[in-house]
Protein backbone atom coordinates (compact mmCIF):
# COMPACT_ATOMS: atom_id res chain seq x y z
CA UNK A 1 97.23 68.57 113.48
CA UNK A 2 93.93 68.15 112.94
CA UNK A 3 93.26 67.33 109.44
CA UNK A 4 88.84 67.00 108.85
CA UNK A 5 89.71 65.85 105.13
CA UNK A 6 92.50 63.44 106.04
CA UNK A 7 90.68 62.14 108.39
CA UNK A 8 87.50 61.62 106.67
CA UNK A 9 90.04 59.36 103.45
CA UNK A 10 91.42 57.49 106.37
CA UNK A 11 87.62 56.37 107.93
CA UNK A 12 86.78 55.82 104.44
CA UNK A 13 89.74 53.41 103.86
CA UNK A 14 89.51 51.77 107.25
CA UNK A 15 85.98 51.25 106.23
CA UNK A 16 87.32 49.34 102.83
CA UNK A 17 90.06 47.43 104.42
CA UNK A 18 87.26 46.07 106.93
CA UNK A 19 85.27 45.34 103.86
CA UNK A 20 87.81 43.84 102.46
CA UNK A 21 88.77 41.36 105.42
CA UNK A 22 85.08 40.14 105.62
CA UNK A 23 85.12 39.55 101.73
CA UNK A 24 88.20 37.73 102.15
CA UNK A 25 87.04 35.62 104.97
CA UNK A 26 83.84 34.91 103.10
CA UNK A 27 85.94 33.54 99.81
CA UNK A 28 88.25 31.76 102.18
CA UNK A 29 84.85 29.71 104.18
CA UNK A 30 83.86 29.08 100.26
CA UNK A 31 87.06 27.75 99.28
CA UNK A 32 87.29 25.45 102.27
CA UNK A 33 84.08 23.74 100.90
CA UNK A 34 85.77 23.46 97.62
CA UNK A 35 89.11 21.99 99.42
CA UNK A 36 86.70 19.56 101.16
CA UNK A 37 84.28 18.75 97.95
CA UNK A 38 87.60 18.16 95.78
CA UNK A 39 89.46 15.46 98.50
CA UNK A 40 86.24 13.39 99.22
CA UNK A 41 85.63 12.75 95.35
CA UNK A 42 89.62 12.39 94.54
CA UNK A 43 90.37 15.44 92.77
CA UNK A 44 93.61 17.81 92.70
CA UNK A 45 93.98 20.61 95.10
CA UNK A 46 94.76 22.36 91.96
CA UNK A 47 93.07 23.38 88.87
CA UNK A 48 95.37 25.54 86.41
CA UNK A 49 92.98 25.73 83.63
CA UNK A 50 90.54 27.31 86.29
CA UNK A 51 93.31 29.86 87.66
CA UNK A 52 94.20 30.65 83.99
CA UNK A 53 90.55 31.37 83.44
CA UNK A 54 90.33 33.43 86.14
CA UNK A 55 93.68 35.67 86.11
CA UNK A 56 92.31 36.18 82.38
CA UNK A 57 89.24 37.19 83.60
CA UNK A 58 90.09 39.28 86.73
CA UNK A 59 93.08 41.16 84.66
CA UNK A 60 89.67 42.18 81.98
CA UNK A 61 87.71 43.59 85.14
CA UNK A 62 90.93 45.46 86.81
CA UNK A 63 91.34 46.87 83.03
CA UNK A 64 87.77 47.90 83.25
CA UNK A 65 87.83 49.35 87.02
CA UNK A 66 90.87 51.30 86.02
CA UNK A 67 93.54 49.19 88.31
CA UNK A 68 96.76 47.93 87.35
CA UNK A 69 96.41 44.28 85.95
CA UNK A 70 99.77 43.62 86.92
CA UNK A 71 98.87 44.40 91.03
CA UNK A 72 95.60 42.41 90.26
CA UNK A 73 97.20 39.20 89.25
CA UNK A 74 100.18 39.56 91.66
CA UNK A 75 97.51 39.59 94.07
CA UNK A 76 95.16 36.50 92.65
CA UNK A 77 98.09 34.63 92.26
CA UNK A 78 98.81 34.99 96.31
CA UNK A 79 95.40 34.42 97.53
CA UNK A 80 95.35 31.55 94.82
CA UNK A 81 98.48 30.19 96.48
CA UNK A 82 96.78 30.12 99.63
CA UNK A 83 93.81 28.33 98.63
CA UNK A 84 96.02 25.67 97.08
CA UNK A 85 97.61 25.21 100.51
CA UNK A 86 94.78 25.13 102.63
CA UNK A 87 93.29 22.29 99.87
CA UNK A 88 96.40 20.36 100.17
CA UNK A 89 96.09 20.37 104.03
CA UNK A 90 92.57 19.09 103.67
CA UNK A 91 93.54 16.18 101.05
CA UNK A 92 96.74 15.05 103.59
CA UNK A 93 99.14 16.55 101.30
CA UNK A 94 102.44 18.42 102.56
């Protein structure tokens, strides 16, 4: 079947996921620096007044963009997670 529409939402969402994995890699090179920054002057991979801060702050802008806050914060909360594990690699922690 040859579907124009469908396949002009599919290039467009191929075209957001690819966006999406650049963004990601981008905020992942960032956070590496942080991980870095935080183990040569002794502090904690993790800052939970900082994540608090920002789920507050990304569940406001989902709210505002019309997206589930719920989804938003699941997903935070797993690239947080991530972070937190890459920064505990850097510092020599298991």
């Amino acid at each position: 079947m040859n579907d124009d529409r469908l396949s002009r939402y599919r290039s467009s969402i191929d075209n957001i996921d690819a966006a999406l994995v650049f963004m990601l890699a981008e905020r992942f090179k960032i956070t590496q620096a942080v991980g870095e920054y935080k183990a040569e002057v002794g502090l904690p991979p993790a800052d939970e007044s900082r994540e608090s801060e920002q789920i507050e702050r990304l569940r406001a802008l989902a709210l505002d963009a019309g997206l589930d806050p719920v989804f938003t914060e699941k997903f935070l909360r797993f690239i947080v997670a991530e972070v937190i594990r890459h920064h505990q690699l850097i510092a020599g922690e298991n």
